[in-house]
N, C-alpha and C. Protein backbone atom coordinates (compact mmCIF):
# COMPACT_ATOMS: atom_id res chain seq x y z
N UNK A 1 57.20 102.56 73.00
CA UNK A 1 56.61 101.26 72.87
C UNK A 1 55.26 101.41 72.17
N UNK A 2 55.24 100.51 70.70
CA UNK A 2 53.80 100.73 70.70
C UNK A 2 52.78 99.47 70.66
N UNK A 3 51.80 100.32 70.97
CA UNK A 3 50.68 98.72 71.61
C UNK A 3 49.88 99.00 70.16
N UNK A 4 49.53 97.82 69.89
CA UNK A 4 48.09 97.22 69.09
C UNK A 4 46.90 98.01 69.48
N UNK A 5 46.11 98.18 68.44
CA UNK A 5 44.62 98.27 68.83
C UNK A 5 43.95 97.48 69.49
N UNK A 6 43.77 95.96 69.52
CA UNK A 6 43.26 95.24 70.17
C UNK A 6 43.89 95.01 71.86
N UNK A 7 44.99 95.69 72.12
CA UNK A 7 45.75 95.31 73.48
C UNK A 7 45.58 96.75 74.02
N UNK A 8 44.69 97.96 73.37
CA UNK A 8 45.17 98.94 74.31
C UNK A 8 44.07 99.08 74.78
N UNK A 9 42.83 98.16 74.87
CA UNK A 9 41.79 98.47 75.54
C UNK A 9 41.45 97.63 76.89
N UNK A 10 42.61 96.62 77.26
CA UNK A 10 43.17 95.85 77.92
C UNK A 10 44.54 95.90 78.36
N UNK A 11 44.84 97.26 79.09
CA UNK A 11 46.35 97.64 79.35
C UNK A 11 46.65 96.50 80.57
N UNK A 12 45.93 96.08 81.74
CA UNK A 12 46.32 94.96 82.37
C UNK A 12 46.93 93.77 81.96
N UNK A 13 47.08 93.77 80.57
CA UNK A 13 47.73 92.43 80.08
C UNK A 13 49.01 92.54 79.65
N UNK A 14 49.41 94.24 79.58
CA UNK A 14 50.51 94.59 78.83
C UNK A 14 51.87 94.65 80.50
N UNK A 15 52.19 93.60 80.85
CA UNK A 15 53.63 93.25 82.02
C UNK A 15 54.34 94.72 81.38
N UNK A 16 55.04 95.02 80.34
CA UNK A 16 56.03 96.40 80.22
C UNK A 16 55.10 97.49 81.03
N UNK A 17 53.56 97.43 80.41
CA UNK A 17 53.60 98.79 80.85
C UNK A 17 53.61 98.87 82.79
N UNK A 18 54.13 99.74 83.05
CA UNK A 18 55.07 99.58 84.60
C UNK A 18 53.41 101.10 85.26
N UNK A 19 53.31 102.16 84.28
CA UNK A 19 52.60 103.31 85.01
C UNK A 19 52.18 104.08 83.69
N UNK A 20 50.70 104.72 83.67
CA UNK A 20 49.73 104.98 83.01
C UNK A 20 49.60 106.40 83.85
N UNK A 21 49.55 107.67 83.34
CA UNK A 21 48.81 109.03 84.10
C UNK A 21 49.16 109.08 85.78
N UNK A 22 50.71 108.87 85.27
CA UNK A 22 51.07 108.74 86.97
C UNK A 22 52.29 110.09 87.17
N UNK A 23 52.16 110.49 87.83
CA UNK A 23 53.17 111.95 88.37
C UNK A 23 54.37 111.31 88.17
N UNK A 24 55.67 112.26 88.23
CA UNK A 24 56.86 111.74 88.70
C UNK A 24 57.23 111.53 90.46
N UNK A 25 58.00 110.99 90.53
CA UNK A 25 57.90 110.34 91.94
C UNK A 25 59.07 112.00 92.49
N UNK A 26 58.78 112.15 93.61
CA UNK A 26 59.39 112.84 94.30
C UNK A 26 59.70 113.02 95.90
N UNK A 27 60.63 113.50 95.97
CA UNK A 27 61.30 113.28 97.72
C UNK A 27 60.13 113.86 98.87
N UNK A 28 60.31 113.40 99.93
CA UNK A 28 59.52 113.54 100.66
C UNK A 28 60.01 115.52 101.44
N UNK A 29 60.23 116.30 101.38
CA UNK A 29 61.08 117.33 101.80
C UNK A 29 59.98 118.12 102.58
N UNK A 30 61.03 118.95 103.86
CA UNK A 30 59.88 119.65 104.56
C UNK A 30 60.49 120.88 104.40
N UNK A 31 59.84 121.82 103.89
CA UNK A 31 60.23 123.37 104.02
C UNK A 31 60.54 124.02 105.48
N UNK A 32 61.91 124.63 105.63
CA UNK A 32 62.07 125.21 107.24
C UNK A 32 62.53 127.04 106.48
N UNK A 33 62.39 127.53 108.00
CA UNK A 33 62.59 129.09 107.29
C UNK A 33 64.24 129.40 107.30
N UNK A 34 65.02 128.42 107.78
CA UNK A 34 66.00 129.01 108.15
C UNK A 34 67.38 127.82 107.81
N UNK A 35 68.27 127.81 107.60
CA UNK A 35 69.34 126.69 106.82
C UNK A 35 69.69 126.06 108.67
N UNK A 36 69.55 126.65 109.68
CA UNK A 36 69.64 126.13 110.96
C UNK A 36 68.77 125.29 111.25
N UNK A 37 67.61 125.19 111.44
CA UNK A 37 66.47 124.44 111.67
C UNK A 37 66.47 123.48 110.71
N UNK A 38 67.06 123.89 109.96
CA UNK A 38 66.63 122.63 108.33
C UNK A 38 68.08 121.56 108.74
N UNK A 39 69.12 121.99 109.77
CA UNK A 39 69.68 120.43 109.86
C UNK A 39 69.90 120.14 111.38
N UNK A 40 68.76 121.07 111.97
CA UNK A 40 68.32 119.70 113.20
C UNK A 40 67.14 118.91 112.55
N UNK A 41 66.39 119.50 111.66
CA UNK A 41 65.66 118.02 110.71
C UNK A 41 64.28 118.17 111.69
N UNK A 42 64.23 118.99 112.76
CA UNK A 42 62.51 118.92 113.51
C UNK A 42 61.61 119.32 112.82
N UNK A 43 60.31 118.76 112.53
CA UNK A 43 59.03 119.32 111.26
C UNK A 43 58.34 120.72 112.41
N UNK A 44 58.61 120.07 113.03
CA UNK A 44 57.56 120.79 114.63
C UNK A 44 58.75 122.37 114.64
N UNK A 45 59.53 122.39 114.07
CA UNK A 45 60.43 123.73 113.87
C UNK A 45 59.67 124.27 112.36
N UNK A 46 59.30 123.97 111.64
CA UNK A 46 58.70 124.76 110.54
C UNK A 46 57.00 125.46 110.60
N UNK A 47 57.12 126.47 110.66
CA UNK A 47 55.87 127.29 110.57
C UNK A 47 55.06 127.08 109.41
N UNK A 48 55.57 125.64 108.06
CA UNK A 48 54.40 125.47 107.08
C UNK A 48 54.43 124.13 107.26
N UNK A 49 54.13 123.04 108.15
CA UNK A 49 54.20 121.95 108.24
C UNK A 49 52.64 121.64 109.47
N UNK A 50 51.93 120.95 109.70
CA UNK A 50 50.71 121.23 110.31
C UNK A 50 50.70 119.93 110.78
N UNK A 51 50.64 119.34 111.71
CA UNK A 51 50.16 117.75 112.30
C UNK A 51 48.98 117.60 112.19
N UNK A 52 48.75 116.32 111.64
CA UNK A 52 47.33 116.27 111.59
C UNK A 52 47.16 114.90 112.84
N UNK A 53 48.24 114.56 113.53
CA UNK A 53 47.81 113.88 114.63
C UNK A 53 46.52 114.07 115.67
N UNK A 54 45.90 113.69 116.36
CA UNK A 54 45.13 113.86 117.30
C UNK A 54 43.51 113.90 117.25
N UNK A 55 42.93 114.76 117.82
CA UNK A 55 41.43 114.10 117.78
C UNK A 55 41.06 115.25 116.84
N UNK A 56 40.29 115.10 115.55
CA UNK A 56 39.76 116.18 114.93
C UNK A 56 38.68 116.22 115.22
N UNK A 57 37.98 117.70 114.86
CA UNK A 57 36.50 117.78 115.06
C UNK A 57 35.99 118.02 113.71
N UNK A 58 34.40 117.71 113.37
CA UNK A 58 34.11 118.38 112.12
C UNK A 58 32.68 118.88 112.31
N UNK A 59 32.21 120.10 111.42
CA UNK A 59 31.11 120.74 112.00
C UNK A 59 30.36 119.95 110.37
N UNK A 60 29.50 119.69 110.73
CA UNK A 60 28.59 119.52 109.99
C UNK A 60 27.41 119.68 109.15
């Protein structure tokens, strides 16, 4: 697609363009060590997966 000089300094006006400097989209997947653990599907079974639930602390 090509844009005008006068429209590419104003990409908000251009409806086609959909995404500008954007990644490709990809699956959400959790690494497990073992093809067993990987289809009971538990994150809390993978040794590279980390919760960040709960109360954090930070030193300052």
């Amino acid at each position: 697609m090509h844009y005008s000089p006068r429209c590419s300094q104003h990409l908000w006006g251009i409806p086609e363009l959909t995404q500008l400097n954007r990644l490709p989209m990809h699956s959400g997947t959790f690494p497990f060590p073992d093809e067993a653990s990987a289809f009971r599907g538990d994150r809390a079974d993978s040794p590279w997966v980390l919760s960040l639930n709960g109360d954090l602390f930070f030193a300052f």
